[in-house]
PDB file of N, CA and C in Angstrom:
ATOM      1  N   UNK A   1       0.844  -1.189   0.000  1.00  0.00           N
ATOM      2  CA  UNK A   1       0.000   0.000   0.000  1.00  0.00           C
ATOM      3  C   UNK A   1       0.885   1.246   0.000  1.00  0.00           C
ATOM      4  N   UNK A   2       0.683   2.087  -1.339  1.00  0.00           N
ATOM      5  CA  UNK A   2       1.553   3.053  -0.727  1.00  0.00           C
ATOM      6  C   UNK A   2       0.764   4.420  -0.346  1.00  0.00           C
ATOM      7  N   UNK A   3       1.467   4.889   0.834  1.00  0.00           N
ATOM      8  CA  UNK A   3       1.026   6.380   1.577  1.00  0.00           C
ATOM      9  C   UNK A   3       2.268   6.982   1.403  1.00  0.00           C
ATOM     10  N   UNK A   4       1.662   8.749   1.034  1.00  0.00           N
ATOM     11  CA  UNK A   4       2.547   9.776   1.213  1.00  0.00           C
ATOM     12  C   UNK A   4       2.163  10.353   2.124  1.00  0.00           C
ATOM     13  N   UNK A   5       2.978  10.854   3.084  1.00  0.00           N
ATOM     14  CA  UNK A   5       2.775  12.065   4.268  1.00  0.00           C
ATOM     15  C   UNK A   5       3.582  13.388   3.756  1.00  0.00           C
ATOM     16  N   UNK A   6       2.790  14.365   3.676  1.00  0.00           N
ATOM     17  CA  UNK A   6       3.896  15.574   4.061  1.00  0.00           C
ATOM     18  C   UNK A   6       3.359  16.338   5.037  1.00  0.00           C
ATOM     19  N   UNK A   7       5.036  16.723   5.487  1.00  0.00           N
ATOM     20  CA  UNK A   7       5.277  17.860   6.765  1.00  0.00           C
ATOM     21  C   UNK A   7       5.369  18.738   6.713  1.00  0.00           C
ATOM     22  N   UNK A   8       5.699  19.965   7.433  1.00  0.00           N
ATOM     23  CA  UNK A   8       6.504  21.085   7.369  1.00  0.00           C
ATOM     24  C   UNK A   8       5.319  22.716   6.742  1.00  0.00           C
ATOM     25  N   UNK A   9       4.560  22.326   7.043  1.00  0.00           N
ATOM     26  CA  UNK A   9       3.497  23.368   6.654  1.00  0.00           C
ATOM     27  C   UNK A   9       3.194  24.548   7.539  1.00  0.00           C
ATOM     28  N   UNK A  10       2.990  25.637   7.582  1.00  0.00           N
ATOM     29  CA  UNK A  10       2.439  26.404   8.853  1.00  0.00           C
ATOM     30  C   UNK A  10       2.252  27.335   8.592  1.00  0.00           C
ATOM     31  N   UNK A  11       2.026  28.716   9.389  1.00  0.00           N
ATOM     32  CA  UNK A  11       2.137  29.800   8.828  1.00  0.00           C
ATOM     33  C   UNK A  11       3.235  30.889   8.965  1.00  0.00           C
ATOM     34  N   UNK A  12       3.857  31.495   8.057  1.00  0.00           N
ATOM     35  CA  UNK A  12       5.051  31.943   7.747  1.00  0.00           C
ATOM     36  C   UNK A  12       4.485  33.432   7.192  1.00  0.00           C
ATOM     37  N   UNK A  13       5.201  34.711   7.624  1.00  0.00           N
ATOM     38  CA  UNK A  13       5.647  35.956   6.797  1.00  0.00           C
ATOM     39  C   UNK A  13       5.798  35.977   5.776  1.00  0.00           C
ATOM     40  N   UNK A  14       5.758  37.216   5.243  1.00  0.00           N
ATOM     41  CA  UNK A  14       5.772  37.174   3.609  1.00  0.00           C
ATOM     42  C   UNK A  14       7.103  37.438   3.572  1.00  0.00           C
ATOM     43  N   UNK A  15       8.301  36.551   2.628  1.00  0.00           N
ATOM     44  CA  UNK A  15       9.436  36.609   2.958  1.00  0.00           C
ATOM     45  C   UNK A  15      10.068  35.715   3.311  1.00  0.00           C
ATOM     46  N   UNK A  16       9.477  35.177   4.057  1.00  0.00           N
ATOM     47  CA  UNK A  16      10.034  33.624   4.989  1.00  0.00           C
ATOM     48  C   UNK A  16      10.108  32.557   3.995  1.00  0.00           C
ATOM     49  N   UNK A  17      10.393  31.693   4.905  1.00  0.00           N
ATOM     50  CA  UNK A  17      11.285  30.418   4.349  1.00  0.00           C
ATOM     51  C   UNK A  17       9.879  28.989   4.998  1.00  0.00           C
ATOM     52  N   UNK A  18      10.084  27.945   4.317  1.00  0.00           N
ATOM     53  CA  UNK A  18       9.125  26.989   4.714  1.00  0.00           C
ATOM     54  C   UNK A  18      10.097  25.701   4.239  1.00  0.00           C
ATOM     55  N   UNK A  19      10.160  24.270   4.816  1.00  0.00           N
ATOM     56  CA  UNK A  19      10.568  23.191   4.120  1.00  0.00           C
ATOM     57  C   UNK A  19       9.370  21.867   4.044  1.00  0.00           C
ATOM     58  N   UNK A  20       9.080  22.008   3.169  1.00  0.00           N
ATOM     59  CA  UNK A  20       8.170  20.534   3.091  1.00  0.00           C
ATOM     60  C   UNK A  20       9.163  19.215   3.056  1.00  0.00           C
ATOM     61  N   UNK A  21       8.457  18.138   3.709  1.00  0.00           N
ATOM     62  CA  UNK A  21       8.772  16.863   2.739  1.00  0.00           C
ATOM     63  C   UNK A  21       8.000  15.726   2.997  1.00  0.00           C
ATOM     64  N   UNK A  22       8.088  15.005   2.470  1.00  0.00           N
ATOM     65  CA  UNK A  22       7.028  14.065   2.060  1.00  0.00           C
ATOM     66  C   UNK A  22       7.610  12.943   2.067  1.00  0.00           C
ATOM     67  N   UNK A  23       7.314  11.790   3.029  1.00  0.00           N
ATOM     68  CA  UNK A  23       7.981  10.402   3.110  1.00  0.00           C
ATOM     69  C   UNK A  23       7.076   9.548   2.524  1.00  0.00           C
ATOM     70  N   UNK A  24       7.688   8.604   1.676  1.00  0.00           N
ATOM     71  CA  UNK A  24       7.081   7.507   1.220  1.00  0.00           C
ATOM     72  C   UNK A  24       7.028   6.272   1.537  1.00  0.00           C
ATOM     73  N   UNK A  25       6.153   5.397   1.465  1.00  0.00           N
ATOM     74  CA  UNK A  25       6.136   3.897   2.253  1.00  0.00           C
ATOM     75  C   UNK A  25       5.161   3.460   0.937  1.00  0.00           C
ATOM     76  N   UNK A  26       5.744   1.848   0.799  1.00  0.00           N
ATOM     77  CA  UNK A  26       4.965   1.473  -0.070  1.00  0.00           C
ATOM     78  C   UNK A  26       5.426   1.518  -2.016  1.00  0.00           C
ATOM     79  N   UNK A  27       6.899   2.464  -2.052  1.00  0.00           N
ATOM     80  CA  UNK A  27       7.049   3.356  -3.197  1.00  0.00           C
ATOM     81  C   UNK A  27       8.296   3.409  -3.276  1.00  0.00           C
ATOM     82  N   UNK A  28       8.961   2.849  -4.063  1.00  0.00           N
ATOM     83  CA  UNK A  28      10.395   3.644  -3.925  1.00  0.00           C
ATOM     84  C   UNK A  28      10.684   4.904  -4.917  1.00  0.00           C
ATOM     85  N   UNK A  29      10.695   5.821  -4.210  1.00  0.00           N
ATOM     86  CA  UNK A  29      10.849   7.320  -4.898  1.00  0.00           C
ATOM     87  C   UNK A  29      12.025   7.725  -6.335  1.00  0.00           C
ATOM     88  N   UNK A  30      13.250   6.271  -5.021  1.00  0.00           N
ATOM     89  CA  UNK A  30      14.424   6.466  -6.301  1.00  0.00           C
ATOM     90  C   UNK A  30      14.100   6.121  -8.054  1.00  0.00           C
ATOM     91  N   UNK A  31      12.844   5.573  -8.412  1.00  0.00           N
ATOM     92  CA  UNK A  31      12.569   5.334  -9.566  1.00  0.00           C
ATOM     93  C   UNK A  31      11.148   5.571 -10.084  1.00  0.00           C
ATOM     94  N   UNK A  32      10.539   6.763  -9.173  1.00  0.00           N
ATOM     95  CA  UNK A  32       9.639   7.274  -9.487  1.00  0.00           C
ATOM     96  C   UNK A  32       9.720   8.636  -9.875  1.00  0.00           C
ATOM     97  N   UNK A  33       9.024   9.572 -10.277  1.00  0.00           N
ATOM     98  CA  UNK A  33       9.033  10.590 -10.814  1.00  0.00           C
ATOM     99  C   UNK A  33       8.117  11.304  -9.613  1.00  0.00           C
ATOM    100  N   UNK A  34       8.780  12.639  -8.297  1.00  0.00           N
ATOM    101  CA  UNK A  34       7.950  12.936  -8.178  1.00  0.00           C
ATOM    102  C   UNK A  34       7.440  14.499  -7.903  1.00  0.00           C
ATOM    103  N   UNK A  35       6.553  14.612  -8.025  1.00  0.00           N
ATOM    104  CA  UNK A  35       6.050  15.955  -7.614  1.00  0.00           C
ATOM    105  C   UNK A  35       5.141  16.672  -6.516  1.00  0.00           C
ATOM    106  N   UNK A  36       5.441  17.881  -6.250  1.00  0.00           N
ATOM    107  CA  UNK A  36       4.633  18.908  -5.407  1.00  0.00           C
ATOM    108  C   UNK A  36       3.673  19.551  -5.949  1.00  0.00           C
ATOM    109  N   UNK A  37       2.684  19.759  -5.803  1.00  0.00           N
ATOM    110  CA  UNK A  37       1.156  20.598  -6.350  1.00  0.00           C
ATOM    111  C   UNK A  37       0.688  21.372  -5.119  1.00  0.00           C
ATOM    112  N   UNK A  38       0.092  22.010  -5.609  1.00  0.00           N
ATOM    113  CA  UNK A  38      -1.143  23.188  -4.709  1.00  0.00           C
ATOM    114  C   UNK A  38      -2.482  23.347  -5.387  1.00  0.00           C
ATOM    115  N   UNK A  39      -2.907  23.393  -3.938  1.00  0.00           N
ATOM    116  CA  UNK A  39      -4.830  24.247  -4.814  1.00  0.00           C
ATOM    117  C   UNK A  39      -4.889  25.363  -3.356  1.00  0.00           C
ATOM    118  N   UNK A  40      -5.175  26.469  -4.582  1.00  0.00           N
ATOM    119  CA  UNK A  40      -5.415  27.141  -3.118  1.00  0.00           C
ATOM    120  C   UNK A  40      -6.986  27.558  -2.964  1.00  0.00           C
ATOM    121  N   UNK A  41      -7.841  28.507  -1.902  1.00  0.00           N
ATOM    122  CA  UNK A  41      -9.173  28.534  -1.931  1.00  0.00           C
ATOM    123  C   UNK A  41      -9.628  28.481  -3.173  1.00  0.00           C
ATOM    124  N   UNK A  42     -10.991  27.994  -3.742  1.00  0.00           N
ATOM    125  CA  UNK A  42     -11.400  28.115  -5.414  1.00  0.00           C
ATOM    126  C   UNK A  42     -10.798  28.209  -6.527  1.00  0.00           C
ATOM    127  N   UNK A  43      -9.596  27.573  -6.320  1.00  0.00           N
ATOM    128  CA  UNK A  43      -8.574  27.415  -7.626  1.00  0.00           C
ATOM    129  C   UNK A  43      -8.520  25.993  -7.826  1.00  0.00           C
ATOM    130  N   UNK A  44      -7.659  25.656  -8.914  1.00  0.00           N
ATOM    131  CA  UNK A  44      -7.595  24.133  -9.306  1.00  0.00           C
ATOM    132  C   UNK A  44      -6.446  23.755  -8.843  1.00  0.00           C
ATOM    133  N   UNK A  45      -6.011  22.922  -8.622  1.00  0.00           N
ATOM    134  CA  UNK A  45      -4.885  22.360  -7.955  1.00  0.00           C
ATOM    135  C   UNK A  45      -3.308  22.075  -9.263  1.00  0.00           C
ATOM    136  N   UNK A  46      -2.620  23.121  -8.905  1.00  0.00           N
ATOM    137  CA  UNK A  46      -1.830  23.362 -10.214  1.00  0.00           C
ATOM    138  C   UNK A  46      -0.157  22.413  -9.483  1.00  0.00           C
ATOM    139  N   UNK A  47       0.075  22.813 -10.098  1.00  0.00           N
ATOM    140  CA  UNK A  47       1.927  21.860 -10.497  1.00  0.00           C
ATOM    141  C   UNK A  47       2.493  23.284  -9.629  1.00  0.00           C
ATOM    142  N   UNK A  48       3.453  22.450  -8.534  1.00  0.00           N
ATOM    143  CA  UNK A  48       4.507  23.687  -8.192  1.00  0.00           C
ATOM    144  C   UNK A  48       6.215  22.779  -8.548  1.00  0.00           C
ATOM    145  N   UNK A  49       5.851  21.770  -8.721  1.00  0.00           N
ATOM    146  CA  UNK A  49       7.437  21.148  -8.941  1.00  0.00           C
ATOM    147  C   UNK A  49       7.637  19.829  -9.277  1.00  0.00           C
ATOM    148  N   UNK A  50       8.099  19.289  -9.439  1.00  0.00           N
ATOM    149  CA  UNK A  50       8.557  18.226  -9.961  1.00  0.00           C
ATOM    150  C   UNK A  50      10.286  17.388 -10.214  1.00  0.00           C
ATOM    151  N   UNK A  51      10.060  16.659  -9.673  1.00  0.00           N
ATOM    152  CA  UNK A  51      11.201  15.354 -10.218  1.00  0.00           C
ATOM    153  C   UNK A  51      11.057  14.394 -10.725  1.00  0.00           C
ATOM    154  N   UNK A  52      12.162  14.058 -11.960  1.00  0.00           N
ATOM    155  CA  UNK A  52      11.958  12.694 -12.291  1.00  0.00           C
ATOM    156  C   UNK A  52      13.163  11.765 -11.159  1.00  0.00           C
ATOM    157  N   UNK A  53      12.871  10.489 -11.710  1.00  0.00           N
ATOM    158  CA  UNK A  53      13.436   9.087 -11.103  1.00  0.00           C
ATOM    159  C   UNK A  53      14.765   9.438 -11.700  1.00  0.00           C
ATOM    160  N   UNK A  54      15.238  10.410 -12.607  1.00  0.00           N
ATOM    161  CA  UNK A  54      16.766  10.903 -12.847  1.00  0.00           C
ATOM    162  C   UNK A  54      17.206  11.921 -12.634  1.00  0.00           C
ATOM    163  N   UNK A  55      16.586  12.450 -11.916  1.00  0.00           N
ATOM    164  CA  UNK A  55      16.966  13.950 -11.019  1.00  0.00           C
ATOM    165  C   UNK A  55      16.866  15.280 -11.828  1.00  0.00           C
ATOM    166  N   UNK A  56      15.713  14.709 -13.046  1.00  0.00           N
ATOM    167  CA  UNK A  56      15.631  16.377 -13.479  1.00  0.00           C
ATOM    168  C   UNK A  56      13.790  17.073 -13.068  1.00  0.00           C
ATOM    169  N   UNK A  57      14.282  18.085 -12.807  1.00  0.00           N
ATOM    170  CA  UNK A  57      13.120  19.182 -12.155  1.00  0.00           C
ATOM    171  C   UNK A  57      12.529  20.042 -12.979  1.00  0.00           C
ATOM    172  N   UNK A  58      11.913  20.525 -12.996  1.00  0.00           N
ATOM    173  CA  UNK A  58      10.975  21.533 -13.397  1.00  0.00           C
ATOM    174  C   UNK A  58       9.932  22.428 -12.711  1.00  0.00           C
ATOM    175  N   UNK A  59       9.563  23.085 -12.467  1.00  0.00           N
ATOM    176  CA  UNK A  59       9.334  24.031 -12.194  1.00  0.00           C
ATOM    177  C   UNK A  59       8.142  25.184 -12.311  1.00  0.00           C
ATOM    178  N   UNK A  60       7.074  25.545 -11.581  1.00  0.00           N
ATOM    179  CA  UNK A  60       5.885  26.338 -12.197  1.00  0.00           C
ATOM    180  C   UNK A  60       6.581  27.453 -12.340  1.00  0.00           C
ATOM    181  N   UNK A  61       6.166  28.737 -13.194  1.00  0.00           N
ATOM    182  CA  UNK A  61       7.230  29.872 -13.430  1.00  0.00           C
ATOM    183  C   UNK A  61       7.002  31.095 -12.164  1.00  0.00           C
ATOM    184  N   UNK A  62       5.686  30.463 -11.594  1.00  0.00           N
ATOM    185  CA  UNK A  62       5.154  31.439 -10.603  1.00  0.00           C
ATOM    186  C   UNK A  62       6.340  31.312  -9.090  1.00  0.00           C
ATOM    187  N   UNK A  63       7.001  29.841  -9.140  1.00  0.00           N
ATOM    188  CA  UNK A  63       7.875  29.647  -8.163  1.00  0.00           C
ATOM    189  C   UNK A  63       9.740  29.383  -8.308  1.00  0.00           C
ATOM    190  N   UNK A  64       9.664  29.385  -9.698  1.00  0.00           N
ATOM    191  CA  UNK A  64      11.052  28.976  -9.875  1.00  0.00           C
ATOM    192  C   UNK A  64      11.925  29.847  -9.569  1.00  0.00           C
ATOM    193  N   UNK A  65      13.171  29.449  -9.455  1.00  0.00           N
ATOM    194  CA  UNK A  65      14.230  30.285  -8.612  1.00  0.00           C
ATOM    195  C   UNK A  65      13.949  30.930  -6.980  1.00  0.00           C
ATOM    196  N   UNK A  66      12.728  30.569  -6.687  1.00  0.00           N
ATOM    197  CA  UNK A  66      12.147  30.128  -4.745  1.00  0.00           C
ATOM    198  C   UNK A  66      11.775  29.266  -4.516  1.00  0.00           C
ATOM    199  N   UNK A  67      11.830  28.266  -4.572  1.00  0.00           N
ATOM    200  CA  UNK A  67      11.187  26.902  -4.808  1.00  0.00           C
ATOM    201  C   UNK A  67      12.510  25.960  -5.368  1.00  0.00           C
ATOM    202  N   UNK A  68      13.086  24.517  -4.183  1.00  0.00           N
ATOM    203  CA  UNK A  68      13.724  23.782  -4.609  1.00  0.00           C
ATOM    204  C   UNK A  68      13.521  22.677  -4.117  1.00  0.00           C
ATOM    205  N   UNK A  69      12.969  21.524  -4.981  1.00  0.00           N
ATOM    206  CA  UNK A  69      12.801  20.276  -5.226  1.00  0.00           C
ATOM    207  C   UNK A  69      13.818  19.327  -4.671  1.00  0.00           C
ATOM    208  N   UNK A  70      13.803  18.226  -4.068  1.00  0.00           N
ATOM    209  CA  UNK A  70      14.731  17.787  -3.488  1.00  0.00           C
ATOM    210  C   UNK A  70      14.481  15.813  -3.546  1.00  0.00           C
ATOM    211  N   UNK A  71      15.639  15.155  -3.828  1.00  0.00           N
ATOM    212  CA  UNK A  71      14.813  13.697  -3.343  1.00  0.00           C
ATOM    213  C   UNK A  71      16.151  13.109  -2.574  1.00  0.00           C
ATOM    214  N   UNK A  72      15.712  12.927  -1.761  1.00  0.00           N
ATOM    215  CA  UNK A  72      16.535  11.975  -0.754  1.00  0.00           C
ATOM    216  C   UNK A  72      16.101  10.319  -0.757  1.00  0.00           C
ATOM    217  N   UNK A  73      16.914   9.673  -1.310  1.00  0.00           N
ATOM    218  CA  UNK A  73      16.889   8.172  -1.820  1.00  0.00           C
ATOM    219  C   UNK A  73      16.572   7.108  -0.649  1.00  0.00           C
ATOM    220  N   UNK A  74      17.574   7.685   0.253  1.00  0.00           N
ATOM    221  CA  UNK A  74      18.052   7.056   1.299  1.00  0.00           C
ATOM    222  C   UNK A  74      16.960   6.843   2.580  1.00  0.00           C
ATOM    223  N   UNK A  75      16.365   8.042   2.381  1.00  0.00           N
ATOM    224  CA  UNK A  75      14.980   8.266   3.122  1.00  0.00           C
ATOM    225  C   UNK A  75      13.429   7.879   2.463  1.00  0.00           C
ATOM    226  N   UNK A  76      13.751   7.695   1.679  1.00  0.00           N
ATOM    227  CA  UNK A  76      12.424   7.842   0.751  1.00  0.00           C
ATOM    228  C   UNK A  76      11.559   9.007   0.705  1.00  0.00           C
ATOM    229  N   UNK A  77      12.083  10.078   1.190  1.00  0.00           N
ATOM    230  CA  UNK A  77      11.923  11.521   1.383  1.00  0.00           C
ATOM    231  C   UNK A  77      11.758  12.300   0.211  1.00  0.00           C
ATOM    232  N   UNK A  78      11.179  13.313  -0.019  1.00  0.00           N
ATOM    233  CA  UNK A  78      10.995  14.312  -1.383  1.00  0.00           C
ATOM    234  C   UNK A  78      11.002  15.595  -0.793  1.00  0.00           C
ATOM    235  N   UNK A  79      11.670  16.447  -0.685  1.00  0.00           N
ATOM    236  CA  UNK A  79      11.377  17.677   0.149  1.00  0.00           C
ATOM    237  C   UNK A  79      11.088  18.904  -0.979  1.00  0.00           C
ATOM    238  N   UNK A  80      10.815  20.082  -0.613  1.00  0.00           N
ATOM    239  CA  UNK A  80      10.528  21.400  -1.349  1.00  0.00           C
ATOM    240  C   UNK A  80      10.580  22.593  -0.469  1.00  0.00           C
ATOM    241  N   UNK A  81      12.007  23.217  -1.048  1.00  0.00           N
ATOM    242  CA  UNK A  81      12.388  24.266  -0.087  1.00  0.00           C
ATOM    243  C   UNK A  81      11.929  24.816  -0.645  1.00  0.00           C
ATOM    244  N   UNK A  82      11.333  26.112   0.171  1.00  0.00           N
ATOM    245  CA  UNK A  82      10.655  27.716  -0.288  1.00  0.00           C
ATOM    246  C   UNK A  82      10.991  28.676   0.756  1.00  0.00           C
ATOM    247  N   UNK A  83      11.598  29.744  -0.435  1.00  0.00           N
ATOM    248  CA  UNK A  83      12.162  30.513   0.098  1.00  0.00           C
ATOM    249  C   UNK A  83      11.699  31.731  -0.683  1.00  0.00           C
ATOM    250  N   UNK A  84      11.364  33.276  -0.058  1.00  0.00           N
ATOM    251  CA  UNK A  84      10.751  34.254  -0.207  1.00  0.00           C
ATOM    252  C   UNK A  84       9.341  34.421  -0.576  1.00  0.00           C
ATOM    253  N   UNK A  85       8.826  33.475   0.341  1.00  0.00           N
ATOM    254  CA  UNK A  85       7.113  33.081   0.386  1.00  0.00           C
ATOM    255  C   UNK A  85       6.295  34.377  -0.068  1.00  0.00           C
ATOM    256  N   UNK A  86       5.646  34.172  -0.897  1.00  0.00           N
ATOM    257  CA  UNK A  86       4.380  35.275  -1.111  1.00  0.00           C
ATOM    258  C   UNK A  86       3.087  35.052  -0.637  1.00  0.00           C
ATOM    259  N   UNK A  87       2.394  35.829  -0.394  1.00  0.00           N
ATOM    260  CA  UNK A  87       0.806  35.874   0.258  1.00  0.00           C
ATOM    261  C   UNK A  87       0.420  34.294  -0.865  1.00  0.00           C
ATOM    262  N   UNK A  88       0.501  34.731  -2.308  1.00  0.00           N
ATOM    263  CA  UNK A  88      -0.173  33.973  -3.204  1.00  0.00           C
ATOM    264  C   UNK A  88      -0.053  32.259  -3.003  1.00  0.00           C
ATOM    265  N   UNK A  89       1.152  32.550  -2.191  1.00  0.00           N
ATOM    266  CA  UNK A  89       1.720  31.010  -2.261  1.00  0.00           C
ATOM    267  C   UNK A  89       0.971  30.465  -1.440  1.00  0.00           C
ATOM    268  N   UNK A  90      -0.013  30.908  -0.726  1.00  0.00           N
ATOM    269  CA  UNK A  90      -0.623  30.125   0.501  1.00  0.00           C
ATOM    270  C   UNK A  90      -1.817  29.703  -0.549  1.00  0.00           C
ATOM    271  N   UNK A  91      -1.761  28.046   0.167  1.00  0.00           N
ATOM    272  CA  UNK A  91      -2.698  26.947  -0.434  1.00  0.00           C
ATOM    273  C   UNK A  91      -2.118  25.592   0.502  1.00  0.00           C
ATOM    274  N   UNK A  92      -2.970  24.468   0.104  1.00  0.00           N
ATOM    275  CA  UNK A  92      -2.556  23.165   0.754  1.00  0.00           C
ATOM    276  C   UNK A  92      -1.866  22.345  -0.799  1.00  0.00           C
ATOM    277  N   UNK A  93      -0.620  22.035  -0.028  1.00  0.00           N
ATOM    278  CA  UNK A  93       0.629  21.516  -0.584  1.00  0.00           C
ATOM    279  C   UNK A  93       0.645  20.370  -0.440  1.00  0.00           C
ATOM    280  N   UNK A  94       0.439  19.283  -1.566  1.00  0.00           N
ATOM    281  CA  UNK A  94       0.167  18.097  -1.697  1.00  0.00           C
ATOM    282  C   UNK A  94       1.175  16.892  -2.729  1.00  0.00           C
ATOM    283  N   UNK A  95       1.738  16.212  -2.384  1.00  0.00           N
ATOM    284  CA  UNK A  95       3.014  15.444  -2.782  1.00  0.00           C
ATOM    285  C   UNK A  95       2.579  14.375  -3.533  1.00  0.00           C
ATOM    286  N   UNK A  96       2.581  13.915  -4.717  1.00  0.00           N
ATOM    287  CA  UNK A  96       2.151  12.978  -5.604  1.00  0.00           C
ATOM    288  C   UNK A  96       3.455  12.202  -6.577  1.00  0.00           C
ATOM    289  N   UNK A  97       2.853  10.663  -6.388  1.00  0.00           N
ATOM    290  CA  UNK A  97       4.412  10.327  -7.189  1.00  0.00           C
ATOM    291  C   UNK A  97       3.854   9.486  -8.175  1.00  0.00           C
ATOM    292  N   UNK A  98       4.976   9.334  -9.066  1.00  0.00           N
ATOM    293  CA  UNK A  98       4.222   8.215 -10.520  1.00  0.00           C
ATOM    294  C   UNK A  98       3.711   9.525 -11.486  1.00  0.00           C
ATOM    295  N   UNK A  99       3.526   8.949 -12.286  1.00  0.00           N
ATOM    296  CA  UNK A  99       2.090  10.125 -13.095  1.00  0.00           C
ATOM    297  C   UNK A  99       0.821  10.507 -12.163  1.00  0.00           C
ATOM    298  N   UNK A 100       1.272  11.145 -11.583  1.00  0.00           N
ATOM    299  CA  UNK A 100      -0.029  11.451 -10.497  1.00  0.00           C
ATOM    300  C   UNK A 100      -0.640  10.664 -10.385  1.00  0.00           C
ATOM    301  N   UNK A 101       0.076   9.343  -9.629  1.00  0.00           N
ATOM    302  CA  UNK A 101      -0.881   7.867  -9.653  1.00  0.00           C
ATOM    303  C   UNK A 101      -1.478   8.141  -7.664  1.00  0.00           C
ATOM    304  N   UNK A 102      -0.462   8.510  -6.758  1.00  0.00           N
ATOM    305  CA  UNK A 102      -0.503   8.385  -5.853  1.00  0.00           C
ATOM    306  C   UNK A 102      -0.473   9.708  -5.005  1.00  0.00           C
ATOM    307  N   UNK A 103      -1.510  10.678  -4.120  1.00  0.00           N
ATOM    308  CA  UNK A 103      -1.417  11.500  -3.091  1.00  0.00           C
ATOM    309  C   UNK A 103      -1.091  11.183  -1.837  1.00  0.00           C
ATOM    310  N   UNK A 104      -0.567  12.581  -1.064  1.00  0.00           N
ATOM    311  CA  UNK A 104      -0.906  12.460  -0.101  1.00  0.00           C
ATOM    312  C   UNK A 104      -1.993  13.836   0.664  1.00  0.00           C
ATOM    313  N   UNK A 105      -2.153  13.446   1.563  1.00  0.00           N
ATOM    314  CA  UNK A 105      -3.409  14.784   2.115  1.00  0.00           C
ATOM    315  C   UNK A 105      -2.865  16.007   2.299  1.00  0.00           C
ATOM    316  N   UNK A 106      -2.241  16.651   2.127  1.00  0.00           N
ATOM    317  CA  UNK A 106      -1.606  18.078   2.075  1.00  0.00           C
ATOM    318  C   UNK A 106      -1.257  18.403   3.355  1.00  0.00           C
ATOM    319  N   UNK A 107      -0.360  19.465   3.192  1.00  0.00           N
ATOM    320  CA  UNK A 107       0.074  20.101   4.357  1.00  0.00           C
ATOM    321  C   UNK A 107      -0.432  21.492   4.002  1.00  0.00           C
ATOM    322  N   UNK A 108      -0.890  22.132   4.962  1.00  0.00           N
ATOM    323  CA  UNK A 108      -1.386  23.570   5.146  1.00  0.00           C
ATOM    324  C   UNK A 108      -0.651  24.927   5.110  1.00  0.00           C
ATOM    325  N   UNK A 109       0.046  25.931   4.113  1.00  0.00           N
ATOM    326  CA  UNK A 109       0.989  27.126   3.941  1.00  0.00           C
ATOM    327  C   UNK A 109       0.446  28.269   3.781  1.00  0.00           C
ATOM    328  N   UNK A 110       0.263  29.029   5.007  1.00  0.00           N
ATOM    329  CA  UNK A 110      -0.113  29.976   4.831  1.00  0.00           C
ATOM    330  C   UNK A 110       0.850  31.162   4.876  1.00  0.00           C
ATOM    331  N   UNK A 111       0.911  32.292   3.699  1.00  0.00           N
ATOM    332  CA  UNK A 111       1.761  33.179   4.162  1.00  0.00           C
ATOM    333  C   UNK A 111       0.926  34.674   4.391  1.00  0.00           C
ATOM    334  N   UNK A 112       1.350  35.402   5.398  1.00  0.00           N
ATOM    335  CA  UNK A 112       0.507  36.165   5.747  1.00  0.00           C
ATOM    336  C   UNK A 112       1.736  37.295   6.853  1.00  0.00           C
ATOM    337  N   UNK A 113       1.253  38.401   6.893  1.00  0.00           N
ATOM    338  CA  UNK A 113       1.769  39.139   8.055  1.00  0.00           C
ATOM    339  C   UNK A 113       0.538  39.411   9.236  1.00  0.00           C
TER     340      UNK A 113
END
């Protein structure tokens, strides 16, 4: 059975820094492809990042160059650093691996002063 958890959610300044990550069971990450998404209130749940099973990333343009994708093998871990958080960025942050075969229930980012 596989479950994703992610962590690291809360509420943060506009400016601030946040680290997600997302452990896998059930999955081995090292040969999956995976990615980070958001939906925030009444929006659709869009792409914030991505890895493949060969370590290349990509990127929504709304986050790239603040936003870094991460996979730790060893852990079965996927993390997503963010750094210079915007109001906009607040939504629930949700970790999916495969071709969006598999979720997990999001973690909560709010940025706000």
């Amino acid at each position: 059975q596989v479950q994703l958890v992610e962590s690291g959610g809360g509420l943060v300044q506009p400016g601030g820094s946040l680290r997600l990550s997302c452990a896998a069971s059930g999955i081995r990450i090292s040969i999956n492809s995976m990615g980070w998404y958001r939906q925030a209130p009444g929006k659709q749940r869009e792409l914030v990042a991505r890895i493949t099973h060969y370590g290349s990333t990509i990127y929504a343009d709304s986050v790239r160059g603040r936003f870094t994708i991460s996979r730790d093998n060893g852990k079965n871990t996927v993390n997503l650093q963010m750094n210079g958080l915007k109001p906009e960025d607040t939504a629930v942050y949700y970790c999916s691996a495969g071709n969006m075969d598999y979720w997990g229930r999001g973690t909560q980012v709010t940025v706000s002063s």
